[in-house]
Protein backbone atom coordinates (compact mmCIF):
# COMPACT_ATOMS: atom_id res chain seq x y z
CA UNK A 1 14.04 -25.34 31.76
CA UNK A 2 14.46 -28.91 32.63
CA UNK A 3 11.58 -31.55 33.65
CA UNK A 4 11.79 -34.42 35.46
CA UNK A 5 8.88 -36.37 36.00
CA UNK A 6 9.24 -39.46 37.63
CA UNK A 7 7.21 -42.46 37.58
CA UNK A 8 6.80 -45.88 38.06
CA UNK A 9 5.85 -45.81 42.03
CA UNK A 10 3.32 -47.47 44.20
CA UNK A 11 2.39 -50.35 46.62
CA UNK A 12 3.88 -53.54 46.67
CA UNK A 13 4.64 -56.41 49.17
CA UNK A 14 7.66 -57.23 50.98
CA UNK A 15 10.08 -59.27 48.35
CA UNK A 16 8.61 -57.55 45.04
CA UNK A 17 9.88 -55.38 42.83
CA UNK A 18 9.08 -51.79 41.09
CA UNK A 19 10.67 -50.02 38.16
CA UNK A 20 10.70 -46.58 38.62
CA UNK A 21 11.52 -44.03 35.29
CA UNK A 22 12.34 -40.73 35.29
CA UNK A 23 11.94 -38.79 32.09
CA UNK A 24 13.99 -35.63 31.50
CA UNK A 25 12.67 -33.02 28.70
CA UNK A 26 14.90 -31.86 26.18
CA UNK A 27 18.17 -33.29 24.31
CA UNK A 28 20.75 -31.36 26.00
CA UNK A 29 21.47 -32.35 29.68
CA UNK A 30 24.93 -32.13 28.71
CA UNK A 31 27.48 -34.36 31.00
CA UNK A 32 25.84 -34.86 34.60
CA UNK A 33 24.93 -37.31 37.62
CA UNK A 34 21.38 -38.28 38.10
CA UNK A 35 20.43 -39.91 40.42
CA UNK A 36 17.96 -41.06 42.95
CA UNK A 37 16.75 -39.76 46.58
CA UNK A 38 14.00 -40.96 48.77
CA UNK A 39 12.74 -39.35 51.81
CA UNK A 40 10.45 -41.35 54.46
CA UNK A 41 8.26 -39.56 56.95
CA UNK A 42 10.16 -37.54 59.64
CA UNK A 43 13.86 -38.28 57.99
CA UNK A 44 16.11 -36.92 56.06
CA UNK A 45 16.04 -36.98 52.19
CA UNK A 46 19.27 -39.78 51.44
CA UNK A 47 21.14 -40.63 48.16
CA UNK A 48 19.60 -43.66 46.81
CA UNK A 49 22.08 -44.76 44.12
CA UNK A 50 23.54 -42.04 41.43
CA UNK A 51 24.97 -42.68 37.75
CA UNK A 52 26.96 -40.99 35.52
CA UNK A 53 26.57 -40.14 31.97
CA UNK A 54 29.64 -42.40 31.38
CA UNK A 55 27.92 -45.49 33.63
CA UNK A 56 29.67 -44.81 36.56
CA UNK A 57 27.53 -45.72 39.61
CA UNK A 58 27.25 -44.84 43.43
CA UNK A 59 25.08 -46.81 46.13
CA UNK A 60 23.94 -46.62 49.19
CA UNK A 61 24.72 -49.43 51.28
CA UNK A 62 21.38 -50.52 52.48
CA UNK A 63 20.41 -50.88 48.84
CA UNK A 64 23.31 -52.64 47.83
CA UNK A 65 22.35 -55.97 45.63
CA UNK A 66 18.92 -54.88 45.78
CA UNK A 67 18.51 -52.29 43.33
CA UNK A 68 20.06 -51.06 39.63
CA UNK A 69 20.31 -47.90 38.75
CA UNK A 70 20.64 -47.45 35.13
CA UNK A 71 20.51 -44.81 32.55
CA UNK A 72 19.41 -44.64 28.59
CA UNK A 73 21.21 -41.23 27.42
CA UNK A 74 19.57 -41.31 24.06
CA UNK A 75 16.29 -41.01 25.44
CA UNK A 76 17.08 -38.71 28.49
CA UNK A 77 15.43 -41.77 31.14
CA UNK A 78 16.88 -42.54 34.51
CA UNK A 79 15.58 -45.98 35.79
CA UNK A 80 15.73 -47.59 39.28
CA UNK A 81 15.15 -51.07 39.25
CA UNK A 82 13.92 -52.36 43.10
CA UNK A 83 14.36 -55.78 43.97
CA UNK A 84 13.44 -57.83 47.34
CA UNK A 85 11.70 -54.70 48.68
CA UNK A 86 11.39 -54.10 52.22
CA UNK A 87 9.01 -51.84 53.97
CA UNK A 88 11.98 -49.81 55.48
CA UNK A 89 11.97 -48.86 51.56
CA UNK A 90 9.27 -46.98 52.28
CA UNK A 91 9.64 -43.66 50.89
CA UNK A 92 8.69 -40.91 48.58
CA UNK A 93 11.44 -41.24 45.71
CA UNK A 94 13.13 -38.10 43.60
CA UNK A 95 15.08 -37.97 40.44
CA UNK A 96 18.00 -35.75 40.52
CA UNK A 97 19.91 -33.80 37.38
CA UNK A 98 22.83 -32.56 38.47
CA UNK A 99 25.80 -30.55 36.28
CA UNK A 100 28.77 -28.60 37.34
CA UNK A 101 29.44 -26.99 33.82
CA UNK A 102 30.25 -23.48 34.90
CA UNK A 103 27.98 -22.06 31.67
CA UNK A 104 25.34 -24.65 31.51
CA UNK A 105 25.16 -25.94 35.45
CA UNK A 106 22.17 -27.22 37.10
CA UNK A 107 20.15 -28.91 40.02
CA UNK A 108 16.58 -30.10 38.97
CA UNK A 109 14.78 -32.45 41.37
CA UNK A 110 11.48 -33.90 40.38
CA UNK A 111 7.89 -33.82 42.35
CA UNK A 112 8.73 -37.73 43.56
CA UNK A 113 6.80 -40.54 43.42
CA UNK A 114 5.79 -42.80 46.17
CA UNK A 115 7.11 -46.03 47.13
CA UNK A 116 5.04 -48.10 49.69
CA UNK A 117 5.87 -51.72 50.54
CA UNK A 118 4.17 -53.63 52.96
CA UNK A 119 4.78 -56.22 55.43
């Protein structure tokens, strides 16, 4: 079925910047949100930001005129651009595929990738 594979993580300081990807396999995803989660140590996994296929997006408020989540449909790619990082950022992050078509529906996560800034 479906693969996400996401990418783009690692360490950075306070106030930089990361570009995560996430690459889905295959050329029919159909109509769906993607979007991303993170998950820091001893918390609960939280919505990140989420897109539509149409552009619509959805953030979450502590991420708010920091980051841009964007989405290239042709080529099946989910990006997350991360400004002015802060080490409550700190998290592993996961792409999400989501579709409610009642014949073609489904909920793929990928493996995560992880995001460590520093003070």
């Amino acid at each position: 079925q479906v693969q996400l594979v996401e990418s783009g993580g690692g360490l950075v300081q306070a106030g930089g910047s990361l570009r995560l990807s996430c690459a889905a396999s295959g050329s029919n995803l159909g109509n769906n949100v993607m979007g991303w989660y993170r998950q820091a140590p001893g918390k609960q996994r939280e919505l990140v930001a989420a897109i539509t296929k149409g552009g619509n997006t959805n953030y979450s408020d502590s991420v708010k005129g920091r980051f841009t989540i964007s989405r290239d449909n042709a080529k099946n790619t989910l990006y997350l651009q991360m400004n002015s990082l802060k080490p409550e950022d700190t998290a592993v992050y996961y792409c999400n595929a989501w579709s409610s078509d009642p014949i073609r529906g489904y909920d793929y996560w990928g493996q995560g990738t992880q995001v460590t800034v520093s003070s």
